[in-house]
PDB file of N, CA and C in Angstrom:
ATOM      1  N   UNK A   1     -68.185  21.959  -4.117  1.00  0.00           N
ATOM      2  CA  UNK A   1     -68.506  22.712  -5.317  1.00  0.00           C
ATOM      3  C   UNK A   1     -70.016  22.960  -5.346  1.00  0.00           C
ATOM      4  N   UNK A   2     -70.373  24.430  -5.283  1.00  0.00           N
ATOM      5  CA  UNK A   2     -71.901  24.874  -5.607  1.00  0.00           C
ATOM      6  C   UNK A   2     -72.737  23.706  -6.661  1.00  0.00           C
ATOM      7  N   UNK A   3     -73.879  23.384  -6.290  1.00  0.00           N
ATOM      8  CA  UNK A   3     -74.589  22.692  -7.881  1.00  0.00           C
ATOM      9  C   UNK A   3     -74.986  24.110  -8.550  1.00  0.00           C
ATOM     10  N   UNK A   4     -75.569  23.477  -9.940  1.00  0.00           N
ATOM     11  CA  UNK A   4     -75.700  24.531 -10.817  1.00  0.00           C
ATOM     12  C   UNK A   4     -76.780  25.259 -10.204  1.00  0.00           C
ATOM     13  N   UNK A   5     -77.749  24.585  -9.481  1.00  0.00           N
ATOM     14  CA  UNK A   5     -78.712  26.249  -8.930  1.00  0.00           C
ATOM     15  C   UNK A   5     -78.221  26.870  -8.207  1.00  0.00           C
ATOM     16  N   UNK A   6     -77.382  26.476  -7.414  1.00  0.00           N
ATOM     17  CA  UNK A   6     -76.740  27.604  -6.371  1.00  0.00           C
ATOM     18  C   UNK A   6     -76.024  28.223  -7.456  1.00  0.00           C
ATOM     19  N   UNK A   7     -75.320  27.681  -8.217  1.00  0.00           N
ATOM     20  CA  UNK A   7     -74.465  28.758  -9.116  1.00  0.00           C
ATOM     21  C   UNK A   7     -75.799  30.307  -9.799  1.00  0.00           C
ATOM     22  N   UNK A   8     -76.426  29.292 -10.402  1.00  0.00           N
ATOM     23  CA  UNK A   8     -77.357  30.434 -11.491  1.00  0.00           C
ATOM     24  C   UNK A   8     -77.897  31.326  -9.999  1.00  0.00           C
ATOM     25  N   UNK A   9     -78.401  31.563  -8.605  1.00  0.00           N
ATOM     26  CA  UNK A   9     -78.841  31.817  -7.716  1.00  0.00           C
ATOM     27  C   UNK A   9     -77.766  33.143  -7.318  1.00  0.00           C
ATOM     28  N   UNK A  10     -76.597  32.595  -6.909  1.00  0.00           N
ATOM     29  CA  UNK A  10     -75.603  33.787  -6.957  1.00  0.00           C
ATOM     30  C   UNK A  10     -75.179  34.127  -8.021  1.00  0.00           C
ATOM     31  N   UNK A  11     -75.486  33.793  -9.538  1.00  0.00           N
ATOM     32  CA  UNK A  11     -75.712  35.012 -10.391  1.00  0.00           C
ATOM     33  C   UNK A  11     -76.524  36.055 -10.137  1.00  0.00           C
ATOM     34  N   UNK A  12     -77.739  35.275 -10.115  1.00  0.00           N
ATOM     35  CA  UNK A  12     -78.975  36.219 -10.104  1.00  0.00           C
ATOM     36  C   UNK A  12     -78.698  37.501  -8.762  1.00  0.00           C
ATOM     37  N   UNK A  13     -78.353  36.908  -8.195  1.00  0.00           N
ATOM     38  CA  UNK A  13     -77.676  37.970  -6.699  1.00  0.00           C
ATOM     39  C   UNK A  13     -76.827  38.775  -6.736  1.00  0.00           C
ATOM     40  N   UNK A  14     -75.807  38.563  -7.994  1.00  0.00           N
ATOM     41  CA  UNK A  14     -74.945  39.458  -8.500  1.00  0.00           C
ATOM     42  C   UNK A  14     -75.738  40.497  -9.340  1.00  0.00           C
ATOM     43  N   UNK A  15     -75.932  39.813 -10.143  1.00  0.00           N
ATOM     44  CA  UNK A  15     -76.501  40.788 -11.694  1.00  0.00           C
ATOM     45  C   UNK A  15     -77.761  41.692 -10.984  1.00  0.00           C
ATOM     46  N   UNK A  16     -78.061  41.560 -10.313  1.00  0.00           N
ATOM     47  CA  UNK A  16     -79.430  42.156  -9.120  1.00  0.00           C
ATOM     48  C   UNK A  16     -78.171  43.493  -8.407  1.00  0.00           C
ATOM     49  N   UNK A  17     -77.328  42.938  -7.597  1.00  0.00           N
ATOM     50  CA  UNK A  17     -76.747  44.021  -7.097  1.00  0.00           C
ATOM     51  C   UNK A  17     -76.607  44.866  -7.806  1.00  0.00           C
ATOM     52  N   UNK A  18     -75.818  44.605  -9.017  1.00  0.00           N
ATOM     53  CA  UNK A  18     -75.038  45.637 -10.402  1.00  0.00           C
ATOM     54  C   UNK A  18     -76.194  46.447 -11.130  1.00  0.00           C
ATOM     55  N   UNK A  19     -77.691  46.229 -11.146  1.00  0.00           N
ATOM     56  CA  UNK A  19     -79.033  46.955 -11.366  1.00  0.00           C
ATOM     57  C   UNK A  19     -78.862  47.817 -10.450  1.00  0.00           C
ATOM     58  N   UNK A  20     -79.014  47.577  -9.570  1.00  0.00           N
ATOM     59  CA  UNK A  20     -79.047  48.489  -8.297  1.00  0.00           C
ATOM     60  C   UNK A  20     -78.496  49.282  -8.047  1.00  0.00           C
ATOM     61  N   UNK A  21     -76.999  48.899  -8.254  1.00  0.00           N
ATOM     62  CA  UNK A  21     -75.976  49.975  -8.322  1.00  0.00           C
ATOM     63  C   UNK A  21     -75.832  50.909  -9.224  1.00  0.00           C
ATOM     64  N   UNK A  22     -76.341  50.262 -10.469  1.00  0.00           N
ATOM     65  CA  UNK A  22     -76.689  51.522 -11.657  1.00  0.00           C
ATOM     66  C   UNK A  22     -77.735  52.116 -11.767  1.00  0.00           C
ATOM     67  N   UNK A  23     -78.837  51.612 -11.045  1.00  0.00           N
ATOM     68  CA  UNK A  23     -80.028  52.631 -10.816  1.00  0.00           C
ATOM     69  C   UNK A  23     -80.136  53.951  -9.941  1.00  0.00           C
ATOM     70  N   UNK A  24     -79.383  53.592  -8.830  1.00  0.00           N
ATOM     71  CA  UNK A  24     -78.876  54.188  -8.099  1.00  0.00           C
ATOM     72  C   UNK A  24     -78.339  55.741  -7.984  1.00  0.00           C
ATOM     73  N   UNK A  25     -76.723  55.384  -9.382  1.00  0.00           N
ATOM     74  CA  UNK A  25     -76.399  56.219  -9.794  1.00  0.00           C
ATOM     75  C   UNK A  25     -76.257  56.270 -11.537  1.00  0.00           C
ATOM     76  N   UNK A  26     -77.316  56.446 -12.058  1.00  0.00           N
ATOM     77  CA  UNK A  26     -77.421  56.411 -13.401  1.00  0.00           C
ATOM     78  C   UNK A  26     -76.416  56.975 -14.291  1.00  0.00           C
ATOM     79  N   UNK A  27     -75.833  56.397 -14.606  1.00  0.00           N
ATOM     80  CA  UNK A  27     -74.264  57.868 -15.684  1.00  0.00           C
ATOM     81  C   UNK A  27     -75.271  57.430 -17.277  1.00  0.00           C
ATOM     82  N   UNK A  28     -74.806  58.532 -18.259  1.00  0.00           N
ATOM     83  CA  UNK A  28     -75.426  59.032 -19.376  1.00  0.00           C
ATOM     84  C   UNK A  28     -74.336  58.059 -20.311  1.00  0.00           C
ATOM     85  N   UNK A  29     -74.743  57.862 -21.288  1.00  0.00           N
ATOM     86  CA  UNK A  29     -73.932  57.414 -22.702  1.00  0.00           C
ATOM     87  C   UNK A  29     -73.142  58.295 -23.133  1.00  0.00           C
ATOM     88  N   UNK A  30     -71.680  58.026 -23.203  1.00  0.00           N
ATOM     89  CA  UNK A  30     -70.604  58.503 -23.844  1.00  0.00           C
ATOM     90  C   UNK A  30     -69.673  57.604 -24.908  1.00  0.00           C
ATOM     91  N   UNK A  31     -69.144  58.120 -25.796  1.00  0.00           N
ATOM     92  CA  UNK A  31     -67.768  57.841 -26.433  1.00  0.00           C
ATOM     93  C   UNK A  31     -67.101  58.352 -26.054  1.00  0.00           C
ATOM     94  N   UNK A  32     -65.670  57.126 -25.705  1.00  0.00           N
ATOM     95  CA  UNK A  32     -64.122  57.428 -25.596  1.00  0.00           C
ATOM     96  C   UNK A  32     -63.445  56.720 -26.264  1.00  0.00           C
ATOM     97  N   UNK A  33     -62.278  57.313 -27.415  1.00  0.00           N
ATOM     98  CA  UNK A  33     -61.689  56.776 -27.699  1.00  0.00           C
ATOM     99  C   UNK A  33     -62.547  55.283 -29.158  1.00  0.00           C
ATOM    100  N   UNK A  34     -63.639  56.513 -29.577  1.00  0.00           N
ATOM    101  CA  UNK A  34     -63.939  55.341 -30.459  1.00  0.00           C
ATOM    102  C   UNK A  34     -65.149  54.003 -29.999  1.00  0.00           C
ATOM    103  N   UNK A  35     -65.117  53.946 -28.333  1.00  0.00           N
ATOM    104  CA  UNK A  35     -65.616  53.321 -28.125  1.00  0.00           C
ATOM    105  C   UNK A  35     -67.107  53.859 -27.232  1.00  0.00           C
ATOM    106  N   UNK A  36     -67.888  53.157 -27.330  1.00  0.00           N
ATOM    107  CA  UNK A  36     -69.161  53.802 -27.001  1.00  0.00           C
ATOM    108  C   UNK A  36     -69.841  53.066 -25.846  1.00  0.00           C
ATOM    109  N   UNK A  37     -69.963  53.942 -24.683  1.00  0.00           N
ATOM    110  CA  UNK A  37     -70.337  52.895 -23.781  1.00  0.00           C
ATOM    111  C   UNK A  37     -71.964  53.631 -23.098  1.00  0.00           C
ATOM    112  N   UNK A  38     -72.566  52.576 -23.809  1.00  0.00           N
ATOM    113  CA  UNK A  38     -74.273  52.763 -23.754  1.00  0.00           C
ATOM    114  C   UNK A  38     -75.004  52.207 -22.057  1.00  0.00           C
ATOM    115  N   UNK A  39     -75.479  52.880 -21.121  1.00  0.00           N
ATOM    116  CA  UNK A  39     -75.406  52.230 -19.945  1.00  0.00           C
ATOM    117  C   UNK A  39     -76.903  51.510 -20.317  1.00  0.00           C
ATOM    118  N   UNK A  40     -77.665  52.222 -21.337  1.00  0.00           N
ATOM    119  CA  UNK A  40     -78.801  51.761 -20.854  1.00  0.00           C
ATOM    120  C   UNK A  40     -78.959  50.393 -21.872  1.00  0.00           C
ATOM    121  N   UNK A  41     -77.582  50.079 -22.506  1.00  0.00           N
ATOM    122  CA  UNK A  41     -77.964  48.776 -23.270  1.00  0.00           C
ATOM    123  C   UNK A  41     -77.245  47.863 -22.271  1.00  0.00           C
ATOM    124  N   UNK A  42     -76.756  47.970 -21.385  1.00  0.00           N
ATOM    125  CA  UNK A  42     -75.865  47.598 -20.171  1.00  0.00           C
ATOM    126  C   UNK A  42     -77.024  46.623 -19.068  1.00  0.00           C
ATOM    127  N   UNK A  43     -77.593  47.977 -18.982  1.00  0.00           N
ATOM    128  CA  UNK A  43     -78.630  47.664 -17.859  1.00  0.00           C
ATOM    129  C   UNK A  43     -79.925  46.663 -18.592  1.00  0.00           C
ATOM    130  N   UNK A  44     -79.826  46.562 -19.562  1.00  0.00           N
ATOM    131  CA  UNK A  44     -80.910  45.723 -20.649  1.00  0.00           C
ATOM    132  C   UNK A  44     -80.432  44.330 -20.706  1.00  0.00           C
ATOM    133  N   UNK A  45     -79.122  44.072 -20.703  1.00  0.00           N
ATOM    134  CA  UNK A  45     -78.182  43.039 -20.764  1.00  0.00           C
ATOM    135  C   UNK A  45     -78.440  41.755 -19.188  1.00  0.00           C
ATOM    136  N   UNK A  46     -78.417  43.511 -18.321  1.00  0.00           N
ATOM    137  CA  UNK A  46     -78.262  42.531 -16.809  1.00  0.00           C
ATOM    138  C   UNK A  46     -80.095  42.182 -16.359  1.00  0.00           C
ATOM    139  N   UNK A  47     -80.972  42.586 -17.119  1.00  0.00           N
ATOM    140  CA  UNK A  47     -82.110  42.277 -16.991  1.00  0.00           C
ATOM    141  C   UNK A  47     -82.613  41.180 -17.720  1.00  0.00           C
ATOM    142  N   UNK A  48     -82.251  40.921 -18.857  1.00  0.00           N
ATOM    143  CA  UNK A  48     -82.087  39.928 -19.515  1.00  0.00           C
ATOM    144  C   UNK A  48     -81.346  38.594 -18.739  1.00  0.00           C
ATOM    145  N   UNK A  49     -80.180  38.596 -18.021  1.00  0.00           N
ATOM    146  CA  UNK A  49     -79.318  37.963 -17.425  1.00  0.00           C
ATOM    147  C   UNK A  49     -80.651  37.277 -16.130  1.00  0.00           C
ATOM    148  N   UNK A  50     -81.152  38.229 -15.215  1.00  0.00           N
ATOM    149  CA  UNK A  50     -81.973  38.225 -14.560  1.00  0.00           C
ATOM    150  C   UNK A  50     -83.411  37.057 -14.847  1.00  0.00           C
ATOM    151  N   UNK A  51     -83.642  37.481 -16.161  1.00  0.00           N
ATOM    152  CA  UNK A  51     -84.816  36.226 -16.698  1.00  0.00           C
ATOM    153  C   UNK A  51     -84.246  35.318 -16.825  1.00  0.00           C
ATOM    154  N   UNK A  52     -83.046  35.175 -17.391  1.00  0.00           N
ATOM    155  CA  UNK A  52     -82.673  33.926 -17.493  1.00  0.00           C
ATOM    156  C   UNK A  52     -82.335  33.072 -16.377  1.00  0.00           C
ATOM    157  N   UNK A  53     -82.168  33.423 -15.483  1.00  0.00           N
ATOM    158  CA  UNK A  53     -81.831  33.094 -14.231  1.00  0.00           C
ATOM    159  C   UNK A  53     -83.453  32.468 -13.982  1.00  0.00           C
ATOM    160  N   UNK A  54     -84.126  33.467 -13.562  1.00  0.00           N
ATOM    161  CA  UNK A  54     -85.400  33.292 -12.996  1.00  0.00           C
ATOM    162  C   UNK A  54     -86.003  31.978 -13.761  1.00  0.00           C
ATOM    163  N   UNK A  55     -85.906  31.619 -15.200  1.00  0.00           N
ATOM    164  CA  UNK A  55     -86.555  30.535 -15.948  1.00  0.00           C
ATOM    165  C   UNK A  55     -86.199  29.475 -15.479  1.00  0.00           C
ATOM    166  N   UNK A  56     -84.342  29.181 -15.122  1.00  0.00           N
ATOM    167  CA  UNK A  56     -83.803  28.525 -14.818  1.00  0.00           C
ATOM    168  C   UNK A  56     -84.202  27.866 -13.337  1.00  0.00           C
ATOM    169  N   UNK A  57     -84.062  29.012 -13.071  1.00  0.00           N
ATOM    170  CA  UNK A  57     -84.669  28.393 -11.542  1.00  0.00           C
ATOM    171  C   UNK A  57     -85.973  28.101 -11.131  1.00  0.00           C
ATOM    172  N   UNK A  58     -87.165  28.385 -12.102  1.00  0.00           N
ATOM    173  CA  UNK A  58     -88.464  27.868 -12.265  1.00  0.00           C
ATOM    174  C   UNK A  58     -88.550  26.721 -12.743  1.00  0.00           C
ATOM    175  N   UNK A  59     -87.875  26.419 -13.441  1.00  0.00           N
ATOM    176  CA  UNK A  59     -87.648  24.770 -14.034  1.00  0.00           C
ATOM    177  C   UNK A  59     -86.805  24.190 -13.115  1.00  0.00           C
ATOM    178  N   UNK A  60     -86.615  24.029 -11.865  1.00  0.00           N
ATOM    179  CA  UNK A  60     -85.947  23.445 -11.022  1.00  0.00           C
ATOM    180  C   UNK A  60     -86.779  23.175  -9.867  1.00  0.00           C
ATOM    181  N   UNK A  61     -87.489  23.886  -9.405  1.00  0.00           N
ATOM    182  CA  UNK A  61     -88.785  23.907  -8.814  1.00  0.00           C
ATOM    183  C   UNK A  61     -90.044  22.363  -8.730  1.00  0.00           C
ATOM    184  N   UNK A  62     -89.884  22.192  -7.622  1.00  0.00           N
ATOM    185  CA  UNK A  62     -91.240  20.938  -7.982  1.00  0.00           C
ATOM    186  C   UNK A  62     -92.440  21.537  -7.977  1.00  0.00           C
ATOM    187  N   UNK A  63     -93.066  20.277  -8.966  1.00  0.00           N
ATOM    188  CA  UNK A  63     -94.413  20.929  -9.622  1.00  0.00           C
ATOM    189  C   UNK A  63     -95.327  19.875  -9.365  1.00  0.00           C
ATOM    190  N   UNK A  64     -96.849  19.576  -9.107  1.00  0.00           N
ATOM    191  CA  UNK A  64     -97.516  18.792  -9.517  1.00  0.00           C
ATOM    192  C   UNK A  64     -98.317  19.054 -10.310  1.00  0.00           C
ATOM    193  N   UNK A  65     -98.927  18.310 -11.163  1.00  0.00           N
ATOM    194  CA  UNK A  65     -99.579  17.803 -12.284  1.00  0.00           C
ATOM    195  C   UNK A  65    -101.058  17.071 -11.558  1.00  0.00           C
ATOM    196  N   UNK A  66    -102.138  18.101 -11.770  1.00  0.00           N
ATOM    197  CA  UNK A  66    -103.158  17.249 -11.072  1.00  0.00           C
ATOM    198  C   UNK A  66    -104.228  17.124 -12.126  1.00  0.00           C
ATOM    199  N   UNK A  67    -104.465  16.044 -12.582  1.00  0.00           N
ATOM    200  CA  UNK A  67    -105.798  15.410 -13.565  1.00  0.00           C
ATOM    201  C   UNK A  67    -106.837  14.799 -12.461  1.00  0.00           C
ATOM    202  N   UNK A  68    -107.736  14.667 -13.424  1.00  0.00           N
ATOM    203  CA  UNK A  68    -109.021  14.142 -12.713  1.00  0.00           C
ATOM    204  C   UNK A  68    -109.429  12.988 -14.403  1.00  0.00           C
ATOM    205  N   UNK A  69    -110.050  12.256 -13.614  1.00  0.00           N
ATOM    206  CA  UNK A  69    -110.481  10.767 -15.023  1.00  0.00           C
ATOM    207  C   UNK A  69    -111.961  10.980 -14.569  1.00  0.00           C
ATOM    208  N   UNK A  70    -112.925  10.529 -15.812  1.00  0.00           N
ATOM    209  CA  UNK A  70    -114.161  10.592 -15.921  1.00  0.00           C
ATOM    210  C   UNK A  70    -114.935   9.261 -15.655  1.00  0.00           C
ATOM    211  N   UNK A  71    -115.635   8.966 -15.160  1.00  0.00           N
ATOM    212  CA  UNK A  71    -116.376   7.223 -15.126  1.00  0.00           C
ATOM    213  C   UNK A  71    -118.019   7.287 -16.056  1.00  0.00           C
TER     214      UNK A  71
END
């Protein structure tokens, strides 16, 4: 079973493709049927998805912490 960074990692690899693919070929905002399908609140969604990923995986990251003391 993936750990959770590999999981959030092939999100981020997904939700990255699906940008791409809609940048690609951009379609316009329509209603059908009542329902309204906005691409560019779509594509706002998977960029959002994207930071979250990226935070996630910055906080997973080793870090050092370097101080200095005074005499």
């Amino acid at each position: 079973m993936p750990s959770d960074i590999e999981q959030i990692a092939a999100i981020k690899t997904q939700t990255l493709a699906l940008i791409a693919q809609i940048t690609a070929e951009p379609k316009p905002t329509y209603d059908i049927d009542g329902q309204s399908i906005a691409w560019s609140d779509y594509l706002k969604q998977l960029r959002e998805t994207v930071e979250w990923c990226n935070e996630r995986l910055a906080g997973e990251e080793p870090f050092e912490v370097r101080s200095q003391g005074y005499t």
